[in-house]
C-alpha atoms as a PDB file:
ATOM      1  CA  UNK A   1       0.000   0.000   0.000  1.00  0.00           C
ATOM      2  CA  UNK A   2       1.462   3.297  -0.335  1.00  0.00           C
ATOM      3  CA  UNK A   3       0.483   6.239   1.448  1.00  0.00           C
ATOM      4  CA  UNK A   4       0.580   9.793  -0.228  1.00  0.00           C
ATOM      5  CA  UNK A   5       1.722  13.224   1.352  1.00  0.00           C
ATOM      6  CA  UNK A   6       2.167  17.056   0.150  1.00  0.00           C
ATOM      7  CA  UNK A   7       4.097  19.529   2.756  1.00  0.00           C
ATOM      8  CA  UNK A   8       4.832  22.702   2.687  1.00  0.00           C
ATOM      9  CA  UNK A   9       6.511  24.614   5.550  1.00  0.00           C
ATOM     10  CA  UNK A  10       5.036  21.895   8.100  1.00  0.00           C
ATOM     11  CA  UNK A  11       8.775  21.181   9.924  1.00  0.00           C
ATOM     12  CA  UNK A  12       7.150  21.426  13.291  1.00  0.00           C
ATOM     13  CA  UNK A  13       4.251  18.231  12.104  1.00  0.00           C
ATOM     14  CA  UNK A  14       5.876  16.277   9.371  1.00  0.00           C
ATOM     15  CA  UNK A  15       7.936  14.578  12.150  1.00  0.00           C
ATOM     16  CA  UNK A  16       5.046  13.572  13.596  1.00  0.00           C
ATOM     17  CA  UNK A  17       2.958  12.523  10.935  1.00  0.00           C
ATOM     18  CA  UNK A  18       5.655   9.903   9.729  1.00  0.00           C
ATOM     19  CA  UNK A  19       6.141   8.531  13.625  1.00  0.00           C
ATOM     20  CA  UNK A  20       2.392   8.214  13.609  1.00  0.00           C
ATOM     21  CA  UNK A  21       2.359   6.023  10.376  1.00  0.00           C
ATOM     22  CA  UNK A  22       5.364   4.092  11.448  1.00  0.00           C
ATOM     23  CA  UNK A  23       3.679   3.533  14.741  1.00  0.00           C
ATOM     24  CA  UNK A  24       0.981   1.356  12.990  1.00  0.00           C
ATOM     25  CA  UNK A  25       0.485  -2.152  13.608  1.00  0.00           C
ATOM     26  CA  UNK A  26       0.398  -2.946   9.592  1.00  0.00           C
ATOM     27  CA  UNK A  27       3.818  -2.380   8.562  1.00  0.00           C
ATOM     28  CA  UNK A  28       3.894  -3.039   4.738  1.00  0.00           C
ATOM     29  CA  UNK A  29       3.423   0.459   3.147  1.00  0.00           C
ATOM     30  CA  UNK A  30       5.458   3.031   1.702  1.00  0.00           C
ATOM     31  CA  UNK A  31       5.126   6.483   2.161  1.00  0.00           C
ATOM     32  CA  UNK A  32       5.851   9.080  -0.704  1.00  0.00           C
ATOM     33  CA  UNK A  33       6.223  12.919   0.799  1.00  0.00           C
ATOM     34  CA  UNK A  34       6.233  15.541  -1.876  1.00  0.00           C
ATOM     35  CA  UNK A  35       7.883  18.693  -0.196  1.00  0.00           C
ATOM     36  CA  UNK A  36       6.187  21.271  -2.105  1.00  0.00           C
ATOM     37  CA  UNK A  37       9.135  23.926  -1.818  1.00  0.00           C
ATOM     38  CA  UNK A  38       9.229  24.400   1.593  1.00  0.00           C
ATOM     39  CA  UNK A  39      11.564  26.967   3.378  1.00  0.00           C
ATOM     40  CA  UNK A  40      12.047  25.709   6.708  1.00  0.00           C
ATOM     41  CA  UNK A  41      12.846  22.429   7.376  1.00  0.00           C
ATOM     42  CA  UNK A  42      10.358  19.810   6.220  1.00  0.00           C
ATOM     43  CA  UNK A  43      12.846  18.495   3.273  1.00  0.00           C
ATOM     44  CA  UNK A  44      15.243  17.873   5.948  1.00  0.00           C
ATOM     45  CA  UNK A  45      13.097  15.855   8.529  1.00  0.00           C
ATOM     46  CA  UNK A  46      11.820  14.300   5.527  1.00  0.00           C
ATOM     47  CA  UNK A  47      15.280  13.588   3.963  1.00  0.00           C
ATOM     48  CA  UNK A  48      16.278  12.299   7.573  1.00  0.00           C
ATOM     49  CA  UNK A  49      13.373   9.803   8.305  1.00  0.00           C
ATOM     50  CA  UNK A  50      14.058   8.173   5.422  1.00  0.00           C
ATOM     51  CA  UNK A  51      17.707   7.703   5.800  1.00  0.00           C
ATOM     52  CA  UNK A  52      16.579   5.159   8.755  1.00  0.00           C
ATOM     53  CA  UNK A  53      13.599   3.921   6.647  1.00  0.00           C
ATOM     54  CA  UNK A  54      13.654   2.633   3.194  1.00  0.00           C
ATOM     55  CA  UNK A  55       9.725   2.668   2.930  1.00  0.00           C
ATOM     56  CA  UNK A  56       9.649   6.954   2.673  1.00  0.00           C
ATOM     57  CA  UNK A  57      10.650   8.558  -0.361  1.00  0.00           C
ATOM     58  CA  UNK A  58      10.506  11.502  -0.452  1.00  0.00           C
ATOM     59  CA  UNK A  59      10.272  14.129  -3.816  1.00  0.00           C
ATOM     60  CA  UNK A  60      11.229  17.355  -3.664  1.00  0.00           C
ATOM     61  CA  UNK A  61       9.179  19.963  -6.325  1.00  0.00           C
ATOM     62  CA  UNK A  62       9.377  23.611  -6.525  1.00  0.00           C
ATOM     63  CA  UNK A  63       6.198  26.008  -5.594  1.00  0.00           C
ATOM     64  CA  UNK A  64       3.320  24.504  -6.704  1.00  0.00           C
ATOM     65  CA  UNK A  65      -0.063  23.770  -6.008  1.00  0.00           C
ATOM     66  CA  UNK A  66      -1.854  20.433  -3.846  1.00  0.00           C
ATOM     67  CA  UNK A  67      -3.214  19.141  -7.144  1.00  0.00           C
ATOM     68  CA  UNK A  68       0.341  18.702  -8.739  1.00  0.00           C
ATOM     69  CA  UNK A  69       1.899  17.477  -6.002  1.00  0.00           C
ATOM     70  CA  UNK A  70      -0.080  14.916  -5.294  1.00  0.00           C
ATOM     71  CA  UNK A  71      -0.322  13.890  -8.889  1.00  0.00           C
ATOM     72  CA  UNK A  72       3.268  14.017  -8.336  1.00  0.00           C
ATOM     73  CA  UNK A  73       3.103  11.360  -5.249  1.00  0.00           C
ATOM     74  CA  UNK A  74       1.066   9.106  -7.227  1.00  0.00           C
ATOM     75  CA  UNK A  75       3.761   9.070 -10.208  1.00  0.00           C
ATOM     76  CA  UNK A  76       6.096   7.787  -7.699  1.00  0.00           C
ATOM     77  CA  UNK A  77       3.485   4.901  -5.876  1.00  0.00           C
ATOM     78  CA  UNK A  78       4.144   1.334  -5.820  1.00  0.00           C
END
């Protein structure tokens, strides 16, 4: 199953999020995070959860809207 997620400027949350879906008891998903050109730090909590887990990929896209980057996401699903 994968799960799809757009961020933009949520470095305080995305940490969360992720710990929340790797807190599940079903374990065989993948995550794809499209950073939507954030300027804090979301690419880098993103870029550092998955260093430790090889289910989240993430996808970094300049400015642009929910629509595309989700579209985005699902171009990248397994």
């Amino acid at each position: 199953m994968t799960v799809v997620m757009a961020a933009q400027d949520a470095g305080p949350l995305v940490h969360q999020t992720v710990a929340s879906l790797q807190a599940q008891s079903f374990t065989d998903w993948h995550l794809v995070a499209v950073d939507r050109g954030s300027v804090d730090d979301t690419a880098a909590v993103l870029q550092g959860v998955a260093a430790f887990d090889d289910r989240v990929t993430v996808v970094r896209e300049s400015r642009c809207g929910l629509a595309r980057a989700l579209n985005v996401a699902l171009e990248h699903a397994t």
